[in-house]
Protein backbone atom coordinates (compact mmCIF):
# COMPACT_ATOMS: atom_id res chain seq x y z
CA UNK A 1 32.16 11.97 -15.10
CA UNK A 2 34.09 11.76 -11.78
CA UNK A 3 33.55 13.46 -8.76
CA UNK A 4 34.64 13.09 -5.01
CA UNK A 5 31.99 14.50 -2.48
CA UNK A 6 33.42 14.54 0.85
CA UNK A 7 31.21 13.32 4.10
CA UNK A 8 30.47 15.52 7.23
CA UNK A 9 30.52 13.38 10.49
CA UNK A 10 27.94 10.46 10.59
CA UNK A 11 26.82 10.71 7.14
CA UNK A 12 28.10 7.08 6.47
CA UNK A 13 24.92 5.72 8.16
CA UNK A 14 23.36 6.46 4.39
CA UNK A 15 25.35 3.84 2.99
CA UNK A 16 23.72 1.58 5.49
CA UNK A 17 24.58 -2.55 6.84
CA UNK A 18 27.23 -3.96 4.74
CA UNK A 19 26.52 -0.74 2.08
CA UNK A 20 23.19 -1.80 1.24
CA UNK A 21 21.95 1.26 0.52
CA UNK A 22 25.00 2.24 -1.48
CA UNK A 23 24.77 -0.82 -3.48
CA UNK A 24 20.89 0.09 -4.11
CA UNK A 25 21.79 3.79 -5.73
CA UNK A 26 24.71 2.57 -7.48
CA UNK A 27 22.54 0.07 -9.19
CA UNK A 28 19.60 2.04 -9.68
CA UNK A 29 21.32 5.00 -10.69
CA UNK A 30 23.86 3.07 -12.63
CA UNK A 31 27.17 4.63 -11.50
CA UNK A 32 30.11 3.15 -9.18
CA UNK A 33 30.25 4.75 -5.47
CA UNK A 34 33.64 4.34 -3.92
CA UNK A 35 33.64 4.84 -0.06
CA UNK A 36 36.67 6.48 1.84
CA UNK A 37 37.57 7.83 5.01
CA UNK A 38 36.11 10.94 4.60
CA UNK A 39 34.61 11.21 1.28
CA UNK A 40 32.69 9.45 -1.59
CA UNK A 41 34.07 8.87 -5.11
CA UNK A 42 31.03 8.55 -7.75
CA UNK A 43 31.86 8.07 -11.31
CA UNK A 44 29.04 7.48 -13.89
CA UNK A 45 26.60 9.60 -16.34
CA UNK A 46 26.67 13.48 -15.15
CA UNK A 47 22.70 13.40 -14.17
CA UNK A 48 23.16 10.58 -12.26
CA UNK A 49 26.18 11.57 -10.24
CA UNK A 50 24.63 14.66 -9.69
CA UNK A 51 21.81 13.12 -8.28
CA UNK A 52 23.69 10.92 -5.85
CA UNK A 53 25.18 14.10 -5.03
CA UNK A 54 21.77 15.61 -3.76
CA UNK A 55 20.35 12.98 -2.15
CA UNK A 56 24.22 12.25 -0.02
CA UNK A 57 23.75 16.61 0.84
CA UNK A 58 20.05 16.22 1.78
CA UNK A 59 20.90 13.19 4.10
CA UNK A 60 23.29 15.41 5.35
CA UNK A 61 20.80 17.74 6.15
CA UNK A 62 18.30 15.78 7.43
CA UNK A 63 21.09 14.61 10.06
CA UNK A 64 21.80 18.49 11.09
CA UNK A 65 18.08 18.79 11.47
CA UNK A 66 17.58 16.14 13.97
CA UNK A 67 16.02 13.13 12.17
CA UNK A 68 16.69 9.65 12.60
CA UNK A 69 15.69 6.73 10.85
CA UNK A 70 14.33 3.55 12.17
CA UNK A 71 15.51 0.20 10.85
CA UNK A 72 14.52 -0.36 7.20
CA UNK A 73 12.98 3.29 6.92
CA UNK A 74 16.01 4.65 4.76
CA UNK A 75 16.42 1.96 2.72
CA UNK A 76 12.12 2.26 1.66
CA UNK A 77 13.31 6.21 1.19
CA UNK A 78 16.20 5.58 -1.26
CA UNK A 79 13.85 2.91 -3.27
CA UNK A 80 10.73 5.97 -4.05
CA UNK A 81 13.95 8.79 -4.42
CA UNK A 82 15.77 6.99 -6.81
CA UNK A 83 12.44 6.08 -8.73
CA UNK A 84 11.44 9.76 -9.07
CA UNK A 85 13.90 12.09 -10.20
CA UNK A 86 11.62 15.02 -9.49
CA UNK A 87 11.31 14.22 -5.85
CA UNK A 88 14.23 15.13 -3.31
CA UNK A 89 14.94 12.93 0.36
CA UNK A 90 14.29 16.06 2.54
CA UNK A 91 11.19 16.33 0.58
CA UNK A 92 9.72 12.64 0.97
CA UNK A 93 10.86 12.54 4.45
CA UNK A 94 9.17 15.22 5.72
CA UNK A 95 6.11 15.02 3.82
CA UNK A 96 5.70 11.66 6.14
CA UNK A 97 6.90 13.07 8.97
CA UNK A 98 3.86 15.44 9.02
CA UNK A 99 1.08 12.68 9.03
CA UNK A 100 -0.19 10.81 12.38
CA UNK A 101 -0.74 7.23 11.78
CA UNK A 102 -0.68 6.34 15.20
CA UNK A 103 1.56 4.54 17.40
CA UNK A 104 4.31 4.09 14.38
CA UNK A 105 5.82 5.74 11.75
CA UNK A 106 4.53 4.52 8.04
CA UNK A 107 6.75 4.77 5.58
CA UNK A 108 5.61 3.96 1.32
CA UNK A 109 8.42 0.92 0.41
CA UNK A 110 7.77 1.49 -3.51
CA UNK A 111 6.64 4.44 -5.50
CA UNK A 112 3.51 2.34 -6.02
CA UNK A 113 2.81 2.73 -2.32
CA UNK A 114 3.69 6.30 -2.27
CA UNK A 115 0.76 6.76 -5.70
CA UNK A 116 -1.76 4.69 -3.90
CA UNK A 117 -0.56 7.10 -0.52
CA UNK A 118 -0.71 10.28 -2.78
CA UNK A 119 -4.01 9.38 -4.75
CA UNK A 120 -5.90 8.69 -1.42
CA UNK A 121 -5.11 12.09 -0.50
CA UNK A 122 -6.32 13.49 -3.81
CA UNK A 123 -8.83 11.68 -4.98
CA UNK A 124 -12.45 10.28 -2.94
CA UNK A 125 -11.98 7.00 -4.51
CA UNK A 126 -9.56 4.81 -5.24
CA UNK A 127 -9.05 0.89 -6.02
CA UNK A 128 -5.78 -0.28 -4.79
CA UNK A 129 -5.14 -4.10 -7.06
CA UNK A 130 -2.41 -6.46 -6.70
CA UNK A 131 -0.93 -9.64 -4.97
CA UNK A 132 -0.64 -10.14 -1.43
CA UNK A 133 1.56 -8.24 0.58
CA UNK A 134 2.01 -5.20 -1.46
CA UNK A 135 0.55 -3.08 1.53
CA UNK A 136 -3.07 -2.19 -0.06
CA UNK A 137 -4.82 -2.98 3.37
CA UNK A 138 -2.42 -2.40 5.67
CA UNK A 139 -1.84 1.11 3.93
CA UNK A 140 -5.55 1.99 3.41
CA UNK A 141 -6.02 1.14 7.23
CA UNK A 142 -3.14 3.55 8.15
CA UNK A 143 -4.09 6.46 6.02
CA UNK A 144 -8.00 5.98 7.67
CA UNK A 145 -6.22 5.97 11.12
CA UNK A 146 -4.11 9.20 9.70
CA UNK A 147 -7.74 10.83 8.60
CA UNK A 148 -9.37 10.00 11.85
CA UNK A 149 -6.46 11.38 14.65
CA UNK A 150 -6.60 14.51 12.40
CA UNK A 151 -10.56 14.70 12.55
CA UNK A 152 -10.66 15.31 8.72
CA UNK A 153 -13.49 12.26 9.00
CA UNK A 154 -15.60 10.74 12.28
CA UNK A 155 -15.25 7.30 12.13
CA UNK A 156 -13.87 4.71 10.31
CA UNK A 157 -15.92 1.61 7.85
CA UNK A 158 -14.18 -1.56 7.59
CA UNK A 159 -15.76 -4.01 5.44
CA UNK A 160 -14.86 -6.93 3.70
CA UNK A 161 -16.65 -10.50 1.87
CA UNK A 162 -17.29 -13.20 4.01
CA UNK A 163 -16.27 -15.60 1.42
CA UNK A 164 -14.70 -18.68 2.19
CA UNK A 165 -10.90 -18.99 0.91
CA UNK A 166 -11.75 -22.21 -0.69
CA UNK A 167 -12.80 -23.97 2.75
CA UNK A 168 -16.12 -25.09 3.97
CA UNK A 169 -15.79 -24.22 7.58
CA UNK A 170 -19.31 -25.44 8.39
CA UNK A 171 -21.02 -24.40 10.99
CA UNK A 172 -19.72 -21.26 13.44
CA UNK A 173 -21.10 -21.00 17.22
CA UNK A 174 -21.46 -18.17 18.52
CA UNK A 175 -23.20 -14.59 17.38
CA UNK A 176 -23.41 -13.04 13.97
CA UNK A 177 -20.30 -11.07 15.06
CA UNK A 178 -18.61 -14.17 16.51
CA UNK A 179 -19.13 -15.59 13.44
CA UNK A 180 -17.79 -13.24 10.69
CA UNK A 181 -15.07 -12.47 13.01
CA UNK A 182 -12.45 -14.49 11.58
CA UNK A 183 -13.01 -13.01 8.11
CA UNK A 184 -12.09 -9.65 9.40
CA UNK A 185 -8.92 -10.61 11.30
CA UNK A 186 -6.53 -9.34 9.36
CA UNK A 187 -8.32 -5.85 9.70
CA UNK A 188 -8.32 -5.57 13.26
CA UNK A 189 -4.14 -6.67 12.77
CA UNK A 190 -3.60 -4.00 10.99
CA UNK A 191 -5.84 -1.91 13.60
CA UNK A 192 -3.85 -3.10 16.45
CA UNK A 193 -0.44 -2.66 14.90
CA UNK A 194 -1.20 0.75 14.50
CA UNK A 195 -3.23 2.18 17.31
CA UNK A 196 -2.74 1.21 21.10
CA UNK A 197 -5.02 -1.54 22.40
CA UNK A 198 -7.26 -0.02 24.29
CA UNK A 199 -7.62 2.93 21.69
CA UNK A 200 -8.54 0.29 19.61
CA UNK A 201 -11.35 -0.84 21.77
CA UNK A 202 -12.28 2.16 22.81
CA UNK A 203 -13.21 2.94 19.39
CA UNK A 204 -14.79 0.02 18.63
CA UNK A 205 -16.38 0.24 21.94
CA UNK A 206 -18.09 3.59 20.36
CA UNK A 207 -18.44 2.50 16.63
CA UNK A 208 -16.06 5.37 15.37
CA UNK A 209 -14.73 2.13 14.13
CA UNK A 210 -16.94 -0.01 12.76
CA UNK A 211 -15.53 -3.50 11.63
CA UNK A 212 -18.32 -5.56 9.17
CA UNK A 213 -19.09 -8.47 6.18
CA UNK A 214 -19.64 -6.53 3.19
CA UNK A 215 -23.69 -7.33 3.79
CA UNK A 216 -23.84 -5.16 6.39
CA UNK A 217 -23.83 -2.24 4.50
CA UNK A 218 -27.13 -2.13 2.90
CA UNK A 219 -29.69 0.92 2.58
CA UNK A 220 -26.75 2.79 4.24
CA UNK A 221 -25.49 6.03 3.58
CA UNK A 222 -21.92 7.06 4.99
CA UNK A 223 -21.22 10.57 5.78
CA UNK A 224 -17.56 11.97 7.06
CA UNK A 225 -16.66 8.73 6.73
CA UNK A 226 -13.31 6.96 5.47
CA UNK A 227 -14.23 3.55 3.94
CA UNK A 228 -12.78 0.50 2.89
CA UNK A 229 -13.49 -2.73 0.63
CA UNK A 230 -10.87 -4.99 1.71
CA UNK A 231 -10.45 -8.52 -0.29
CA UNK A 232 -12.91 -6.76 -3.18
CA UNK A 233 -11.85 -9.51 -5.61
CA UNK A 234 -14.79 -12.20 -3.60
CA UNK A 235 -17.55 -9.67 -3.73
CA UNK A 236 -20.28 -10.27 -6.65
CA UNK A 237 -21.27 -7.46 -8.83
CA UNK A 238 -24.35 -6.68 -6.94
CA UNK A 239 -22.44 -6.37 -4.12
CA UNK A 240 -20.12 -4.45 -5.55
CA UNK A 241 -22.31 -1.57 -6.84
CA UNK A 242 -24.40 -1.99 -3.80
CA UNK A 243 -20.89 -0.92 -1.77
CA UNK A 244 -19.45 1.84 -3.88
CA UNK A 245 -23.02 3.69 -4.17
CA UNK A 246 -22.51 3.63 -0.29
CA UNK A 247 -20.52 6.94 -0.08
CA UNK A 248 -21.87 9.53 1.11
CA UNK A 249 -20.69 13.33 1.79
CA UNK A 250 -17.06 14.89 3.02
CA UNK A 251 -15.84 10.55 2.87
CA UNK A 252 -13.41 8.81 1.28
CA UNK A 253 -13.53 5.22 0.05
CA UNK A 254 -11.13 3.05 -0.59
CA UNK A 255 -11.26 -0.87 -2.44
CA UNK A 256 -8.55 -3.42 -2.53
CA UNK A 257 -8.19 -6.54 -3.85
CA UNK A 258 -6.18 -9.69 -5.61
CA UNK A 259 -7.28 -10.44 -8.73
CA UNK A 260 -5.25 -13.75 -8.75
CA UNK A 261 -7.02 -14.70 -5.52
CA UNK A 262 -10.67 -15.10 -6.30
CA UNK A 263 -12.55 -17.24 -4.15
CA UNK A 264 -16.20 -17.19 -5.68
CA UNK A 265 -17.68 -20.42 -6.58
CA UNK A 266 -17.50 -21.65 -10.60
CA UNK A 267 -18.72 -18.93 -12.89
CA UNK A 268 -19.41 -16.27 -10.86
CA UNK A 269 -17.41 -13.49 -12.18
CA UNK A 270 -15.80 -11.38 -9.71
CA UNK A 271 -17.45 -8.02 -8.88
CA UNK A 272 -14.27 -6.02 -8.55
CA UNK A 273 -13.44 -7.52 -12.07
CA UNK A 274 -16.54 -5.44 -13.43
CA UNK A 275 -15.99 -2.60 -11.60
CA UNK A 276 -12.68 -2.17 -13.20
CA UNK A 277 -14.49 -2.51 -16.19
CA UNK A 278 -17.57 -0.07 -15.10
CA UNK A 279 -15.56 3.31 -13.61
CA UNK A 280 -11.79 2.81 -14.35
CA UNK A 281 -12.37 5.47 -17.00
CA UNK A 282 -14.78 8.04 -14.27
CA UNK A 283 -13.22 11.28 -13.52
CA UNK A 284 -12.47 11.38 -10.11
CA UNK A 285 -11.77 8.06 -9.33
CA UNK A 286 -8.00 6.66 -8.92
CA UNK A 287 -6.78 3.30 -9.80
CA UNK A 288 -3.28 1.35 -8.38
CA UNK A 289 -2.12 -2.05 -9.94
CA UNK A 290 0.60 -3.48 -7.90
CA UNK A 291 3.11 -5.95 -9.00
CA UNK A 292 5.74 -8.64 -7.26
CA UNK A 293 8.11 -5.55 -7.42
CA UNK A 294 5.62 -3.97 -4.58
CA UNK A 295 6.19 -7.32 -2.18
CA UNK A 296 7.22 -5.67 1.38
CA UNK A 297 6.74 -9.29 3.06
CA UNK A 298 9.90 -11.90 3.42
CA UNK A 299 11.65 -11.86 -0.03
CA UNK A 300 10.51 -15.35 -1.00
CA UNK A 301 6.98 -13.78 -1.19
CA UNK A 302 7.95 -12.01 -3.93
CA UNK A 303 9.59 -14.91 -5.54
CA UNK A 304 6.74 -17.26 -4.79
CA UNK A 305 4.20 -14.85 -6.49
CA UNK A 306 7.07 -14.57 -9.25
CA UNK A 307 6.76 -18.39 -9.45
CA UNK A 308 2.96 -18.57 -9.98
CA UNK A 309 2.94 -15.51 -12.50
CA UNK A 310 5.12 -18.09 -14.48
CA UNK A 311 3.51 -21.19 -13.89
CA UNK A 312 -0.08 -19.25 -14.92
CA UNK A 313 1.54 -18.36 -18.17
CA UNK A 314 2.73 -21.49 -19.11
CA UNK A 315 0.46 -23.62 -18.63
CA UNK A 316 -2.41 -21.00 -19.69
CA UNK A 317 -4.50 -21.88 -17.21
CA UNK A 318 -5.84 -20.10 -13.87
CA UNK A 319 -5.18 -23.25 -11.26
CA UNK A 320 -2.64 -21.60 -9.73
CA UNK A 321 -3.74 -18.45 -9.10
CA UNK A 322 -8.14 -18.94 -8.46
CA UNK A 323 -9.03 -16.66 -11.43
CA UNK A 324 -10.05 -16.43 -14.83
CA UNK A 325 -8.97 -14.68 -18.13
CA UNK A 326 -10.33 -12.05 -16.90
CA UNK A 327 -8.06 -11.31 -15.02
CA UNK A 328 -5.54 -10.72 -17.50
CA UNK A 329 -4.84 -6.74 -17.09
CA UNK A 330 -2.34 -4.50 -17.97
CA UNK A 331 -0.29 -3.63 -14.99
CA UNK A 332 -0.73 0.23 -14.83
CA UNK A 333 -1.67 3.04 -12.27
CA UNK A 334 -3.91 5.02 -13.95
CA UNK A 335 -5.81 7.65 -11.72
CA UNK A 336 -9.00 9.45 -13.66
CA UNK A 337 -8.61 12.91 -13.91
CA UNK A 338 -10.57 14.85 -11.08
């Protein structure tokens, strides 16, 4: 099927740098785009012209309407439209218009992201798995920020392992704070790339954010509180249970982790291994595996975890990646029904 769609003023901006984006629907819709003047020539399979069709009107329509995208932005759009044919631009782009992260927009870069955005909202728990920089912290910290500003909790619980990454840093001056400080840093990043500074501190300042090692949390019970397990994967079973039978009332929790990155000494098994094991299959609680495809750092990230994936395979051992064969899952998101 052939069919020429013609372009109101500005529209072109879809097709984005050097038709990037109209390289990326082409592809994943598998048709041929031809750019003109004034109009757009798509040949291909009638669903999937059809759908090029709607997304180019409901760009369209998002332009009349007043919305403009930041750098990058579109580009994370197209990817999640293109990978759901039920969902529409207009739709996905004002469904995260609506939500307060902070100081920036946050946009999902994968339909991964947008499950592991979607089953937070739904669902009390949820374990968010996969290699590094697939966004499980940084988006678990934004959707906590997202719960706070709109008061649907009281405070945010940051917590994460103070394990080592295969270092023996010896001995840290300073207080108990002082010295699990470091482990936490890339928590407070993602704080601080979100919220102004001094909000930041402020909050601190008061506890409504509340920034700890994983022992810490102890004999507590947290109410109207949204919780995270970052870097789950160097917690111990005992620690593990202890943490998830931590929720309390009206909270949310969420744990991430890398199961290719565990940094317990020889023959402990991980905890968020047997946790997987323990509740994947209890109602109500939602899981997210991530893959390479997820990557939303530089593109040799992707390529480098790629290249360990391989070199894990054939040589059948875990040197590369710090794990065992336990580790060995199939990569699915599977939430438990509610």
């Amino acid at each position: 099927m052939r069919k020429e769609v013609q372009l109101s003023r500005g529209i072109a901006t879809l097709f984005g740098t050097l038709d990037e984006n109209l390289r990326l629907l082409e592809n994943a819709l598998h048709l041929t785009a031809h750019l003109k003047s004034d109009s757009l020539e798509i040949e291909g399979e009638a669903g999937s012209v059809k759908r090029m069709e709607e997304i180019v009107e409901d760009y369209g329509q998002l332009l009349k309407e007043g919305v403009s995208f930041s750098n990058g932005d579109l580009n994370a759009y197209l990817k999640v439209v293109v990978e759901d044919p039920a969902l529409s631009l207009r739709t996905l782009v004002h469904g995260s218009q609506h939500r307060q992260f902070g100081k920036k927009a946050v946009v999902p870069k994968s339909p991964n992201q947008r499950l592991y955005m979607d089953l937070i909202d739904n669902y009390d728990m949820v374990f968010g798995i996969g290699p590094a920089g697939t966004g499980k912290t940084y988006l678990a910290v934004a959707m906590a920020v997202s719960y706070l500003l709109a008061r649907k909790v009281n405070r945010i619980v940051l917590a994460r392992p103070a394990v080592e990454a295969g270092e023996r840093l010896g001995f840290l001056p300073g207080t108990i704070q002082e010295k699990v400080d470091p482990f936490l840093r890339p928590l407070y990043d993602a704080l601080f790339d979100l919220l102004e500074a001094d909000k930041v501190e402020r909050y601190l300042e008061r506890q409504t954010i509340e920034i700890a090692p994983i022992a810490f949390m102890r004999g507590r019970t947290l109410n109207d509180s949204f919780i995270i397990l970052d870097e789950a994967q160097n917690t111990t079973g005992e620690q593990m249970k202890m943490f998830l039978t931590r929720m309390g009332f009206n909270s949310k929790m969420v744990v991430t982790g890398d199961i290719t990155q565990i940094d317990l000494p020889n023959g402990r098994r991980s905890g968020l291994l047997t946790a997987i094991d323990v509740v994947r299959q209890i109602r109500g609680i939602g899981f997210v595996f991530f893959k390479e495809r997820d990557v939303v750092r530089h593109n040799l990230v992707q390529r480098i975890i790629r290249a360990y994936e391989e070199y894990s395979q054939t040589n059948g051992s875990s040197s590369a990646g710090g794990g065992t064969s336990d580790e060995k899952l199939q990569p699915s998101s599977s939430p438990s029904q509610p």
